[in-house]
PDB file of N, CA and C in Angstrom:
ATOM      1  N   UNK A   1      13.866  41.594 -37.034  1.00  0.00           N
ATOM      2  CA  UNK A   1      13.550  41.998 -35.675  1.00  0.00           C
ATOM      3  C   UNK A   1      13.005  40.790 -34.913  1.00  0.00           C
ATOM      4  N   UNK A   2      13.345  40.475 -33.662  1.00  0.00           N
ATOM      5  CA  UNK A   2      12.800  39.335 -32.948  1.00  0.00           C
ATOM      6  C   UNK A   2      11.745  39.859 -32.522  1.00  0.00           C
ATOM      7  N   UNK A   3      10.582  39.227 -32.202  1.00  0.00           N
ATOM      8  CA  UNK A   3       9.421  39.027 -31.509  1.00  0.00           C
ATOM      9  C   UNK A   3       9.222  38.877 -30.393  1.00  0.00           C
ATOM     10  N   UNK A   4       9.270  39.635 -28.934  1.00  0.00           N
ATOM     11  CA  UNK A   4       8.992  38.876 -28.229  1.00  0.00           C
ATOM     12  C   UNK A   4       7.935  38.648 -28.053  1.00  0.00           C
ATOM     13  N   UNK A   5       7.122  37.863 -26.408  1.00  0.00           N
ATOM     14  CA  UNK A   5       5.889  37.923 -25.901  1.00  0.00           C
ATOM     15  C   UNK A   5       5.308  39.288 -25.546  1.00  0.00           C
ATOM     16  N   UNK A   6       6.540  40.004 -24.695  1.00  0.00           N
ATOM     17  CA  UNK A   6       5.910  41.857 -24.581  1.00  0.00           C
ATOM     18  C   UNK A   6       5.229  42.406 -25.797  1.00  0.00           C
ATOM     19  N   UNK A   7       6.023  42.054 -27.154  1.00  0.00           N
ATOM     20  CA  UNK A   7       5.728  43.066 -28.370  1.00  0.00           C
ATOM     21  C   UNK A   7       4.368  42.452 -28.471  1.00  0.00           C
ATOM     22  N   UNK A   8       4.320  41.142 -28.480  1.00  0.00           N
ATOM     23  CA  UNK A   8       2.844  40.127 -28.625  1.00  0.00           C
ATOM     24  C   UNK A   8       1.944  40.977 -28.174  1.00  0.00           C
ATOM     25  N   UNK A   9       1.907  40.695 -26.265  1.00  0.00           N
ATOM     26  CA  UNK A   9       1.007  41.366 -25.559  1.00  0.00           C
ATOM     27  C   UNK A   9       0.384  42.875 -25.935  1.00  0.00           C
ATOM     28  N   UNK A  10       1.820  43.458 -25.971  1.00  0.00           N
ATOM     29  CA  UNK A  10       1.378  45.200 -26.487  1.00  0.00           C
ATOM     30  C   UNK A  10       0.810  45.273 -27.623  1.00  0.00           C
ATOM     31  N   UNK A  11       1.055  44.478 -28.497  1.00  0.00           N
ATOM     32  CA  UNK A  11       0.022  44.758 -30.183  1.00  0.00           C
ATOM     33  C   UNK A  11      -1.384  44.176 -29.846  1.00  0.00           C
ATOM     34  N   UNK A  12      -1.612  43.051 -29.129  1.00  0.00           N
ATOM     35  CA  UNK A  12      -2.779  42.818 -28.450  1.00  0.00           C
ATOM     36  C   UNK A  12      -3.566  43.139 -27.717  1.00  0.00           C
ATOM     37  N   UNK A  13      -2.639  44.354 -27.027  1.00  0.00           N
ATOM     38  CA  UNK A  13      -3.702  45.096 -26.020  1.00  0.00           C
ATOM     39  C   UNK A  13      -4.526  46.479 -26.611  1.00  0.00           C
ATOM     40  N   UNK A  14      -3.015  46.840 -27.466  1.00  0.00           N
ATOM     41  CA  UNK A  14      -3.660  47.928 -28.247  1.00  0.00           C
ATOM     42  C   UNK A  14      -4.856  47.744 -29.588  1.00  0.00           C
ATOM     43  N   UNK A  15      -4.681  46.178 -30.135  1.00  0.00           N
ATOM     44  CA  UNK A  15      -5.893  45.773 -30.648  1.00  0.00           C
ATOM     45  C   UNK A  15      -7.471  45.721 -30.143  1.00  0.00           C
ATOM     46  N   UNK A  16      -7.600  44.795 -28.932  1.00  0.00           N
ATOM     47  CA  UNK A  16      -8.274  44.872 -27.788  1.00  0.00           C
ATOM     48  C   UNK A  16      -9.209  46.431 -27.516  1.00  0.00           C
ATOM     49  N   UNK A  17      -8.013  47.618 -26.927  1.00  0.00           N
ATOM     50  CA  UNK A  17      -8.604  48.862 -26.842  1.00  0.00           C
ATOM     51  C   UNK A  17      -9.251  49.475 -27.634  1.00  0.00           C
ATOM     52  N   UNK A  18      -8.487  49.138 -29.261  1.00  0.00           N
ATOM     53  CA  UNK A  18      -9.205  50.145 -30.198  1.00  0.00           C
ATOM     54  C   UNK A  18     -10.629  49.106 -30.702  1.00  0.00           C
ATOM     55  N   UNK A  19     -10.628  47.803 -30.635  1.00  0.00           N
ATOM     56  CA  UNK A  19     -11.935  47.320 -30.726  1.00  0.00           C
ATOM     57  C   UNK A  19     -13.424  47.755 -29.679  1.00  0.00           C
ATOM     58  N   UNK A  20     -12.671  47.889 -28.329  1.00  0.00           N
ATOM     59  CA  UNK A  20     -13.095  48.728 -28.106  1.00  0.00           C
ATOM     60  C   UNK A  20     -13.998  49.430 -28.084  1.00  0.00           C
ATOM     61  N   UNK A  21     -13.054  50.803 -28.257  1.00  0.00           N
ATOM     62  CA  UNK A  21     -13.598  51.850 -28.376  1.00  0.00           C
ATOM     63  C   UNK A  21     -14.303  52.248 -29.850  1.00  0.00           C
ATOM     64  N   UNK A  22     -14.012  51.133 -30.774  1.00  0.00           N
ATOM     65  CA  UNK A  22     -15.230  51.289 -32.205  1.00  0.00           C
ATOM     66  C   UNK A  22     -16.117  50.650 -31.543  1.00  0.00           C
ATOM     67  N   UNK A  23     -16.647  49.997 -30.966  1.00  0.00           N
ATOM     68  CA  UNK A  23     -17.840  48.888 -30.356  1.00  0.00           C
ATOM     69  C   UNK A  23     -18.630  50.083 -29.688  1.00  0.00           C
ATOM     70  N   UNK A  24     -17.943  50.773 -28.749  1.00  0.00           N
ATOM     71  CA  UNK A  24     -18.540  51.520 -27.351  1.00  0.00           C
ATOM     72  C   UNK A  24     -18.543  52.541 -28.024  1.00  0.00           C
ATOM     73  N   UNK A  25     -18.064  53.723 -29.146  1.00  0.00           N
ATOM     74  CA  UNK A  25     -17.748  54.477 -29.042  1.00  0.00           C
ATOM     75  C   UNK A  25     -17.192  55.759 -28.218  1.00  0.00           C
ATOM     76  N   UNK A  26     -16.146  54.959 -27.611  1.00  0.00           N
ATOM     77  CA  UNK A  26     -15.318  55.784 -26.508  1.00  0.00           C
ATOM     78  C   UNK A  26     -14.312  56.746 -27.321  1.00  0.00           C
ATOM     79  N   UNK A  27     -14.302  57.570 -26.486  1.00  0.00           N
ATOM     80  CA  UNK A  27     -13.040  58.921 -26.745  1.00  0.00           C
ATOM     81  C   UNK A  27     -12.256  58.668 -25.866  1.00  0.00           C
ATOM     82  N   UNK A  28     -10.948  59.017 -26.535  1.00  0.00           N
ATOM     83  CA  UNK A  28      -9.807  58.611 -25.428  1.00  0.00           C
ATOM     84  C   UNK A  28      -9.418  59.676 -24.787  1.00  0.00           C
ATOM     85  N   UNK A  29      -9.715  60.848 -25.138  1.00  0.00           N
ATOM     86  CA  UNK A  29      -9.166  62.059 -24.397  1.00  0.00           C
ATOM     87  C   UNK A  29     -10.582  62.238 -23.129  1.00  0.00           C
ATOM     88  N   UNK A  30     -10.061  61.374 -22.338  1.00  0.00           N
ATOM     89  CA  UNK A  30     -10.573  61.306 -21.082  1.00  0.00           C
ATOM     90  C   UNK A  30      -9.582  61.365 -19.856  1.00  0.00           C
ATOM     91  N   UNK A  31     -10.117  61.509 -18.475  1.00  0.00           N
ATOM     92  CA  UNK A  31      -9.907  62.339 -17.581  1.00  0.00           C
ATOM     93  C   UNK A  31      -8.726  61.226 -17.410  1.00  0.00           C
ATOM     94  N   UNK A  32      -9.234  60.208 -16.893  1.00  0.00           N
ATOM     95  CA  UNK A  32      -8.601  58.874 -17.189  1.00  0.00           C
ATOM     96  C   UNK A  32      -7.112  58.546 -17.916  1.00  0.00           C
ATOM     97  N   UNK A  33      -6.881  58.532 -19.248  1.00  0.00           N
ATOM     98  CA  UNK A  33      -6.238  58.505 -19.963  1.00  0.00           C
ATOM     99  C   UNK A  33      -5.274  59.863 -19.872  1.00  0.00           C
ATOM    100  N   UNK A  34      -5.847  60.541 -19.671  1.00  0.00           N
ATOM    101  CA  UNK A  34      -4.236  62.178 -19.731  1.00  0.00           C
ATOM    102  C   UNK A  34      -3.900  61.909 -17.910  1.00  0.00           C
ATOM    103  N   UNK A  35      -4.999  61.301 -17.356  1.00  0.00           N
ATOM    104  CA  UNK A  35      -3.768  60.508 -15.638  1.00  0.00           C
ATOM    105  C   UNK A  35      -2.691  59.646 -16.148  1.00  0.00           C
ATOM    106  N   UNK A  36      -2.988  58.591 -16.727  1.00  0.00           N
ATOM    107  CA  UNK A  36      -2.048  57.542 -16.987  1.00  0.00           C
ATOM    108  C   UNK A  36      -1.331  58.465 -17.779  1.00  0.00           C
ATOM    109  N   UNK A  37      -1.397  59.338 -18.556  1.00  0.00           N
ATOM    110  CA  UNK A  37       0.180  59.818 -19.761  1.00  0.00           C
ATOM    111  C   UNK A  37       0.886  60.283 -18.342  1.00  0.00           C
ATOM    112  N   UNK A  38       0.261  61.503 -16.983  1.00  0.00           N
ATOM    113  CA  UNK A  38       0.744  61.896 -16.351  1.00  0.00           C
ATOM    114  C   UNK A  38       1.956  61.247 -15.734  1.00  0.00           C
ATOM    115  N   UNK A  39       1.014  60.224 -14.935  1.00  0.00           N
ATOM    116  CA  UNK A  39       1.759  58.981 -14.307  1.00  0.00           C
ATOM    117  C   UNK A  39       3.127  58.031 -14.692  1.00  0.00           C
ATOM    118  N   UNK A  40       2.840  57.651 -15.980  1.00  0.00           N
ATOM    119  CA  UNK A  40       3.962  57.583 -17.378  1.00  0.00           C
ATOM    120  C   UNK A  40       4.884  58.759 -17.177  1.00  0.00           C
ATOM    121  N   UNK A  41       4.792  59.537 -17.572  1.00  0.00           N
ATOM    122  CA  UNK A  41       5.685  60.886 -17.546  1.00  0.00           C
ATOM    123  C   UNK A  41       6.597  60.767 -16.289  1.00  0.00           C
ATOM    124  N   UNK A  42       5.721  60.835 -15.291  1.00  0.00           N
ATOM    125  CA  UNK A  42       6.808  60.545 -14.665  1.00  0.00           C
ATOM    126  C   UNK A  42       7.640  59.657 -13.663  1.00  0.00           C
ATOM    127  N   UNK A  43       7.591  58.669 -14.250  1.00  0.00           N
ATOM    128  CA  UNK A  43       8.351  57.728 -14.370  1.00  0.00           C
ATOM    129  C   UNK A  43       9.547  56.728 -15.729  1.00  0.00           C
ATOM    130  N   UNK A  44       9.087  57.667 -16.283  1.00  0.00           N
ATOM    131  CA  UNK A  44      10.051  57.304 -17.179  1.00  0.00           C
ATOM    132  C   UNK A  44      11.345  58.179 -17.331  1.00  0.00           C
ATOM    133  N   UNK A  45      12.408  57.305 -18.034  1.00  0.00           N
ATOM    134  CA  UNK A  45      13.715  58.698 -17.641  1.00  0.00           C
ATOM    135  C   UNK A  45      13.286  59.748 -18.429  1.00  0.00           C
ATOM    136  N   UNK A  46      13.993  60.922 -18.311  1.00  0.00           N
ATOM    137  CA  UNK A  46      14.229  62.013 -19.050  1.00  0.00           C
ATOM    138  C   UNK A  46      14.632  61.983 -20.354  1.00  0.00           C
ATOM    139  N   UNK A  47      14.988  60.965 -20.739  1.00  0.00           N
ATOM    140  CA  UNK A  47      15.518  60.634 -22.209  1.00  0.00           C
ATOM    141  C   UNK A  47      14.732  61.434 -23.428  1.00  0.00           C
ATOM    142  N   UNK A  48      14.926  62.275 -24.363  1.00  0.00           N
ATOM    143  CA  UNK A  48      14.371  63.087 -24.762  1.00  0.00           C
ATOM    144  C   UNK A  48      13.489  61.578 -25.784  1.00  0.00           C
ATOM    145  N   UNK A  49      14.306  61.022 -25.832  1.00  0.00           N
ATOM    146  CA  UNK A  49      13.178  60.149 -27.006  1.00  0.00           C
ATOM    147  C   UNK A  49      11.745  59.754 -26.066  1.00  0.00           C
ATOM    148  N   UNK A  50      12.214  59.119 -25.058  1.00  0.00           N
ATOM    149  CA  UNK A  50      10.587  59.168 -24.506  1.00  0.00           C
ATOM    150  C   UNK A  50       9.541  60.133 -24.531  1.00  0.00           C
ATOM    151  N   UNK A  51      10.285  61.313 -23.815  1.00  0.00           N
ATOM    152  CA  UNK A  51       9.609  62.211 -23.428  1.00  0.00           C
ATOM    153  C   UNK A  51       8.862  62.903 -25.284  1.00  0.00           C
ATOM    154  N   UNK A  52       9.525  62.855 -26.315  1.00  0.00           N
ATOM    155  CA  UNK A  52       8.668  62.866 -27.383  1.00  0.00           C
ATOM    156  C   UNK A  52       7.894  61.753 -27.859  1.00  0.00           C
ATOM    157  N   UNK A  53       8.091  60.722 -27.254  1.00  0.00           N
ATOM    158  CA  UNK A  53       7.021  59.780 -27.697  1.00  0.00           C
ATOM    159  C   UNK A  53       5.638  59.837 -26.518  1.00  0.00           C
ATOM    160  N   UNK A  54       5.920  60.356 -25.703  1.00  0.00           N
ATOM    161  CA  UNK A  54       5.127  60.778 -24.237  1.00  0.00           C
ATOM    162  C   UNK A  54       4.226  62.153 -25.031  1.00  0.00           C
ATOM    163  N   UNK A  55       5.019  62.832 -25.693  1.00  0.00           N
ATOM    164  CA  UNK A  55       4.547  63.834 -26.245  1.00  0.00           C
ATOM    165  C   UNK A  55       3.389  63.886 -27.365  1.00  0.00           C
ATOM    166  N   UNK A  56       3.849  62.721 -28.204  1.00  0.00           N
ATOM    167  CA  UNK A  56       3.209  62.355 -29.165  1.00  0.00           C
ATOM    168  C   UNK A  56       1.751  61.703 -28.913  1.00  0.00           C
ATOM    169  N   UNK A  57       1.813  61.220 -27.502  1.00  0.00           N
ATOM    170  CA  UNK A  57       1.089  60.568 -27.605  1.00  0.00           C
ATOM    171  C   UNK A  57      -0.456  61.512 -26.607  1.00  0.00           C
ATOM    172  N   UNK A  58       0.597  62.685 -26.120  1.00  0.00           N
ATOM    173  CA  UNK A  58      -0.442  64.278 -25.423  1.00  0.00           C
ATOM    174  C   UNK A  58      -0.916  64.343 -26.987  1.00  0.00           C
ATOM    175  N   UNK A  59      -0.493  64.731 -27.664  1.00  0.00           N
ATOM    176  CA  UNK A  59      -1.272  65.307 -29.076  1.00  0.00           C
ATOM    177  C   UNK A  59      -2.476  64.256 -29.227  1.00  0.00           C
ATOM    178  N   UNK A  60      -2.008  62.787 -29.464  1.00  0.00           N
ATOM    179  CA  UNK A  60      -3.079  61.669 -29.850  1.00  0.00           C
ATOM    180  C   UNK A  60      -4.548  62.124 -29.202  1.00  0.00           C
ATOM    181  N   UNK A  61      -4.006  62.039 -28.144  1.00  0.00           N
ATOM    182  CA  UNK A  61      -5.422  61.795 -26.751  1.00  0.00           C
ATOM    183  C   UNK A  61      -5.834  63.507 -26.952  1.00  0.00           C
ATOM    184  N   UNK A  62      -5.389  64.226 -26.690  1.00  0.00           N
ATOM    185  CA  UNK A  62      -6.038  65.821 -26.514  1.00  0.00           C
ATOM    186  C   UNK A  62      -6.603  65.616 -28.157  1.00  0.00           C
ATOM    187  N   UNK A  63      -6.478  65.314 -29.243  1.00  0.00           N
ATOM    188  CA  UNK A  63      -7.299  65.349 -30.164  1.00  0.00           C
ATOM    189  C   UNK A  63      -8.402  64.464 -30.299  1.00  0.00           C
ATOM    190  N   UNK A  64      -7.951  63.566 -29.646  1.00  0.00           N
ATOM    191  CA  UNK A  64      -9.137  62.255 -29.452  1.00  0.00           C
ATOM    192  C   UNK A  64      -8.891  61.513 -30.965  1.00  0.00           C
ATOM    193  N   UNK A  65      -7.566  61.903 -31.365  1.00  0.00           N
ATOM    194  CA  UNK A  65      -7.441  61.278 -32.327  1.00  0.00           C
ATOM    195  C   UNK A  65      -6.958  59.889 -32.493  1.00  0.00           C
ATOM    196  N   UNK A  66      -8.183  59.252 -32.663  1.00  0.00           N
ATOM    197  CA  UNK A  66      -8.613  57.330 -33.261  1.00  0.00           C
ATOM    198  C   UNK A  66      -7.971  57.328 -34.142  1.00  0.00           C
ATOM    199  N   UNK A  67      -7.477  57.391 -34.957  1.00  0.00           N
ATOM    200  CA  UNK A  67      -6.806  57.334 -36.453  1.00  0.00           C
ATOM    201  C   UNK A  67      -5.533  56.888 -35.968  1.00  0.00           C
ATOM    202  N   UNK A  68      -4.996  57.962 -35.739  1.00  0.00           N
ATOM    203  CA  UNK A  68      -3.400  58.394 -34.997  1.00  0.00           C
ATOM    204  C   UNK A  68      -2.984  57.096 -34.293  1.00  0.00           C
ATOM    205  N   UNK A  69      -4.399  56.839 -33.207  1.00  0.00           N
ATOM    206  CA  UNK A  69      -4.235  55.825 -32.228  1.00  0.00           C
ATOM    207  C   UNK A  69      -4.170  54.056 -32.617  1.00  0.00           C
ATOM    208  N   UNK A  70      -4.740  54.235 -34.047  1.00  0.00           N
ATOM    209  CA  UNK A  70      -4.599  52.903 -35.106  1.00  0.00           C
ATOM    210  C   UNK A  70      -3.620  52.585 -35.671  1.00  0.00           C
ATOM    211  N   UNK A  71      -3.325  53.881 -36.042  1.00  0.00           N
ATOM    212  CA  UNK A  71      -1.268  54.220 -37.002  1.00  0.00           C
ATOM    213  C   UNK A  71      -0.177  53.581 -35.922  1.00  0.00           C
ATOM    214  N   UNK A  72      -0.803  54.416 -34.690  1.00  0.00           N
ATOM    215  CA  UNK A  72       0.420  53.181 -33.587  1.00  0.00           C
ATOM    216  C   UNK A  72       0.348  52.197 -33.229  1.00  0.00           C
ATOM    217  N   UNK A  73      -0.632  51.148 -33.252  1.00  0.00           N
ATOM    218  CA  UNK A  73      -0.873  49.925 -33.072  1.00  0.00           C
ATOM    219  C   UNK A  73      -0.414  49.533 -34.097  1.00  0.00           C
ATOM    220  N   UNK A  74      -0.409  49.866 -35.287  1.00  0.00           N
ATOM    221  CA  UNK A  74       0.143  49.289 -36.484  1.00  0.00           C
ATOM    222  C   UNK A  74       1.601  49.530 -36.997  1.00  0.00           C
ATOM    223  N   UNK A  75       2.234  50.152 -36.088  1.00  0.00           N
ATOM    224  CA  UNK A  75       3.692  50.966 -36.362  1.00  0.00           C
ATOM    225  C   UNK A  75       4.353  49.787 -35.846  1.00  0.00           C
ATOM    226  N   UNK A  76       5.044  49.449 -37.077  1.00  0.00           N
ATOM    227  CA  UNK A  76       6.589  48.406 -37.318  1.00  0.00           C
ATOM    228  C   UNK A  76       7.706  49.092 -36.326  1.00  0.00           C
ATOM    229  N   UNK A  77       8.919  48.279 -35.850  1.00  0.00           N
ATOM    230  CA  UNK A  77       9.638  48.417 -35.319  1.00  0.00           C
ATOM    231  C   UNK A  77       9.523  49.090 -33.877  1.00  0.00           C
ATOM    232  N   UNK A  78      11.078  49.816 -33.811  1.00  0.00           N
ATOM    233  CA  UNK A  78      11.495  49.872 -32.504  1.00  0.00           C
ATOM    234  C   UNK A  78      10.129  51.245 -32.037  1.00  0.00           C
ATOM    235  N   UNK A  79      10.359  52.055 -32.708  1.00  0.00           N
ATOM    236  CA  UNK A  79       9.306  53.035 -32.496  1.00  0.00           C
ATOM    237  C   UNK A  79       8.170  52.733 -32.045  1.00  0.00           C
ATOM    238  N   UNK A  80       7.081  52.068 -33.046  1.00  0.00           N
ATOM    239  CA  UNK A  80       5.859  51.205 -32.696  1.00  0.00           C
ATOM    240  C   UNK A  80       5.749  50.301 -31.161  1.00  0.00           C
ATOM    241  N   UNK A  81       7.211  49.768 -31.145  1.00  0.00           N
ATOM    242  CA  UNK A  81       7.239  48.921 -29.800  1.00  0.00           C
ATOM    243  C   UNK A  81       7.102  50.296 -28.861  1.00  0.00           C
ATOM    244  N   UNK A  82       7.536  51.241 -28.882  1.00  0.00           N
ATOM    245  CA  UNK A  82       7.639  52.079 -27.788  1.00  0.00           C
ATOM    246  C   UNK A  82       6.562  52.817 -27.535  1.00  0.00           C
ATOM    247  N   UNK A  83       6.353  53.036 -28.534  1.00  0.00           N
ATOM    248  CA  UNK A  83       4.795  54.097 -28.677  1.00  0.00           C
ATOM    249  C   UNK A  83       3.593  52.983 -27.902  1.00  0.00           C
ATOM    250  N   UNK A  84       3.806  51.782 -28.199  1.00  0.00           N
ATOM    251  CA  UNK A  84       2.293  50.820 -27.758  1.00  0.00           C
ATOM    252  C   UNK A  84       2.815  50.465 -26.437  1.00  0.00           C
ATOM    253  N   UNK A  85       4.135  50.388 -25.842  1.00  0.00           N
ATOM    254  CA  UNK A  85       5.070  50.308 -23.986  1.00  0.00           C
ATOM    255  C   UNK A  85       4.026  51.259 -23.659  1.00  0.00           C
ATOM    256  N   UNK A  86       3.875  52.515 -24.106  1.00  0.00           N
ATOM    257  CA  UNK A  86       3.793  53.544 -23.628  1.00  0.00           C
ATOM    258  C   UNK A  86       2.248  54.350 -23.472  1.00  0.00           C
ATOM    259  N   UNK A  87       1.707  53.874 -24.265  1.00  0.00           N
ATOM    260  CA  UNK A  87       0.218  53.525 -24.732  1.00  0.00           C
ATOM    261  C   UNK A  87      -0.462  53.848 -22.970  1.00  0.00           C
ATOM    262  N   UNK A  88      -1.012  55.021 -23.046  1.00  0.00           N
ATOM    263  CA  UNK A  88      -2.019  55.218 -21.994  1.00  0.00           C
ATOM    264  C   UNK A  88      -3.391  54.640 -22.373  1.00  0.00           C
ATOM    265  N   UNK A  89      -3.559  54.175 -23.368  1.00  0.00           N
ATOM    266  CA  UNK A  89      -5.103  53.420 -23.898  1.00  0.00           C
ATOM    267  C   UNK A  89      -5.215  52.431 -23.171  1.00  0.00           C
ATOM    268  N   UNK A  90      -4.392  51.434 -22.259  1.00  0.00           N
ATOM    269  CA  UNK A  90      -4.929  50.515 -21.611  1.00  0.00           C
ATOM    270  C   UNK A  90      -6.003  50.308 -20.239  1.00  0.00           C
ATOM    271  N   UNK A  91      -6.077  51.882 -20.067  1.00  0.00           N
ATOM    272  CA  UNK A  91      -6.813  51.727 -18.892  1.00  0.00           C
ATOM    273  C   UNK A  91      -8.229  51.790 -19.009  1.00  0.00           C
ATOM    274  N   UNK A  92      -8.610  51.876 -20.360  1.00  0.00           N
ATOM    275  CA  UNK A  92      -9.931  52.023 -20.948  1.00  0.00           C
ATOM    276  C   UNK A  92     -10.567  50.059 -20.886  1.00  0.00           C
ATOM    277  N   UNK A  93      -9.337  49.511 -20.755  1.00  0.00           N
ATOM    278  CA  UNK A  93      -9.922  48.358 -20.572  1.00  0.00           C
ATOM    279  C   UNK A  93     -10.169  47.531 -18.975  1.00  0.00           C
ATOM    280  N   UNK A  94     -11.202  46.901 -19.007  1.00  0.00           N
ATOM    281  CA  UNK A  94     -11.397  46.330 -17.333  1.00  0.00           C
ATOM    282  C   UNK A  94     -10.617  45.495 -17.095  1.00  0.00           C
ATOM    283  N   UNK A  95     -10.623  45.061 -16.081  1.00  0.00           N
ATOM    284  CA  UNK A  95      -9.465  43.919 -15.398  1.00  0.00           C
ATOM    285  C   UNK A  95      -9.933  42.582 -16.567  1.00  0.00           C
ATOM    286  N   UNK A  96     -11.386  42.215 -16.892  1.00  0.00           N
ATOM    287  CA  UNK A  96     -11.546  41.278 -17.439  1.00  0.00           C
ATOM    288  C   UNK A  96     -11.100  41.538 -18.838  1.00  0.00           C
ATOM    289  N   UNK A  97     -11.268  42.449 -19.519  1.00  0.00           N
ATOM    290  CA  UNK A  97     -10.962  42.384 -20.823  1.00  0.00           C
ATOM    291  C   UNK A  97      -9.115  42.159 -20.583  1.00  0.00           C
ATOM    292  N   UNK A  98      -8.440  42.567 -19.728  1.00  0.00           N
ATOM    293  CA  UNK A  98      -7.431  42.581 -19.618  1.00  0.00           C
ATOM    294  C   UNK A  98      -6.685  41.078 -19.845  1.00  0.00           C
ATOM    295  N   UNK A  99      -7.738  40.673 -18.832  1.00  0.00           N
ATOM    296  CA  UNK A  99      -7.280  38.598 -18.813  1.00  0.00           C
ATOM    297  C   UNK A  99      -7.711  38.358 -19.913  1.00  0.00           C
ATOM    298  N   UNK A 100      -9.047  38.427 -20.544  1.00  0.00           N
ATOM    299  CA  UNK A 100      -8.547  37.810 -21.883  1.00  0.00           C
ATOM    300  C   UNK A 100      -7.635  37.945 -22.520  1.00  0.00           C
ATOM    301  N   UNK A 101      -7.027  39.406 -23.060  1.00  0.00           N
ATOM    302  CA  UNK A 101      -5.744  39.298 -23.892  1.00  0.00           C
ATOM    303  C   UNK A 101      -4.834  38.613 -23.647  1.00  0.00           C
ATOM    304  N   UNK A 102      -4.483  38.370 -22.326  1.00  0.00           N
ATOM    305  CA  UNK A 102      -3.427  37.743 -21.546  1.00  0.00           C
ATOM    306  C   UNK A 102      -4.067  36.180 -21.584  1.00  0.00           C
ATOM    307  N   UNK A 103      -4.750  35.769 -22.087  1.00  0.00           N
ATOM    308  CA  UNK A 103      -5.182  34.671 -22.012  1.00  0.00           C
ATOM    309  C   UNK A 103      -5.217  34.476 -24.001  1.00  0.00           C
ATOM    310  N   UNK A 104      -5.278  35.513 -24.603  1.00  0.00           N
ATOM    311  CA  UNK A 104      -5.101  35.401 -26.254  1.00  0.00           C
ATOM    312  C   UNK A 104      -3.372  34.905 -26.115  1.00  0.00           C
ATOM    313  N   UNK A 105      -2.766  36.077 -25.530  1.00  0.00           N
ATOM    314  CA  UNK A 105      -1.611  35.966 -25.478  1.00  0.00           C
ATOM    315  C   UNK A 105      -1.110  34.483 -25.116  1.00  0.00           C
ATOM    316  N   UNK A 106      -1.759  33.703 -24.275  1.00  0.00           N
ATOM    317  CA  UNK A 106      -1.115  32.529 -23.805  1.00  0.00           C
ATOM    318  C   UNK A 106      -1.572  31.051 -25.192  1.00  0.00           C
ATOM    319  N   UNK A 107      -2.635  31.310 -25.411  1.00  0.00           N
ATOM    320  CA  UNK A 107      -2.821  31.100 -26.939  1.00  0.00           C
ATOM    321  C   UNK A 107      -1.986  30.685 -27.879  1.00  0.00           C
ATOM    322  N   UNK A 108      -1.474  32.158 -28.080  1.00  0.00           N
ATOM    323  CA  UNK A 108      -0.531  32.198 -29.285  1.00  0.00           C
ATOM    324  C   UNK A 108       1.162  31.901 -29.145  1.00  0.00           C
ATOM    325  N   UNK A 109       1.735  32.511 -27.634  1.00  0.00           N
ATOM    326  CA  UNK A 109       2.282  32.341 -27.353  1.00  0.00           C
ATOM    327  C   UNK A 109       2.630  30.985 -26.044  1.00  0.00           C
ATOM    328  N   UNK A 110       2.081  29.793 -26.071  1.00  0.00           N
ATOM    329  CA  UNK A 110       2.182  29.123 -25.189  1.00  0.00           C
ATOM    330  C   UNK A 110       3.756  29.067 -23.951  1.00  0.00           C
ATOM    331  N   UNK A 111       3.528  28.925 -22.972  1.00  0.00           N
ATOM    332  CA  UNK A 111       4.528  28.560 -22.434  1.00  0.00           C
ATOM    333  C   UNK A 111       5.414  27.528 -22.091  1.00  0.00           C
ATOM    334  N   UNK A 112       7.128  27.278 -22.583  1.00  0.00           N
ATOM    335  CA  UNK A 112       7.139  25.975 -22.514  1.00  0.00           C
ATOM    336  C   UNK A 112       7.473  25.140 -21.286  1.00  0.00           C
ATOM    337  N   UNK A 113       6.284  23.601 -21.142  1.00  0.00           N
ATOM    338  CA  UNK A 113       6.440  22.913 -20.271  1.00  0.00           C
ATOM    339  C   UNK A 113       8.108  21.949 -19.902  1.00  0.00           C
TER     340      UNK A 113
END
């Protein structure tokens, strides 16, 4: 499987969040987080695969299930890439925590001059 910088960023952001929310002890099934699945929803096509990974990810958050939310940060392949695209957990982070990742990201992934 190739690597890109997106898959980079998205395994980094979803690292980022769930550090997190073990630090702060945040719950993700917040008011917050089931907006962004909303918002997600709809905008993405109708494609039934989204809309069950959209789904999957209503179960995550309405359970407040952290576990679940670790299993997808850690999920190999095409799936994992989609599930962490799709990842309503990012809004738990501030604009600054945001630039850092994006600044981990530039790190690891430099850009070439």
């Amino acid at each position: 499987m190739i690597v890109t910088p997106k898959v980079v960023r998205q395994k980094l952001m979803q690292a980022a969040v769930l550090a997190k929310i073990d630090r702060e002890g945040l719950r993700i099934d917040t008011d917050q987080v089931r907006e962004r699945l909303r918002v997600t929803r709809a905008h993405v096509s109708r494609a039934p695969y989204f809309t069950d990974l959209l789904d999957r990810w209503e179960e995550i958050v309405a359970g407040n299930d952290i576990d679940a939310a670790r299993a997808v940060a850690a999920l190999e392949g095409e799936t994992g890439n989609e599930m962490r695209n799709l990842s309503p957990l990012g809004v738990l982070l501030t604009e600054t925590e945001r630039l850092q990742v994006l600044d981990e990201l530039r790190e690891q992934w430099p850009l070439p001059r």
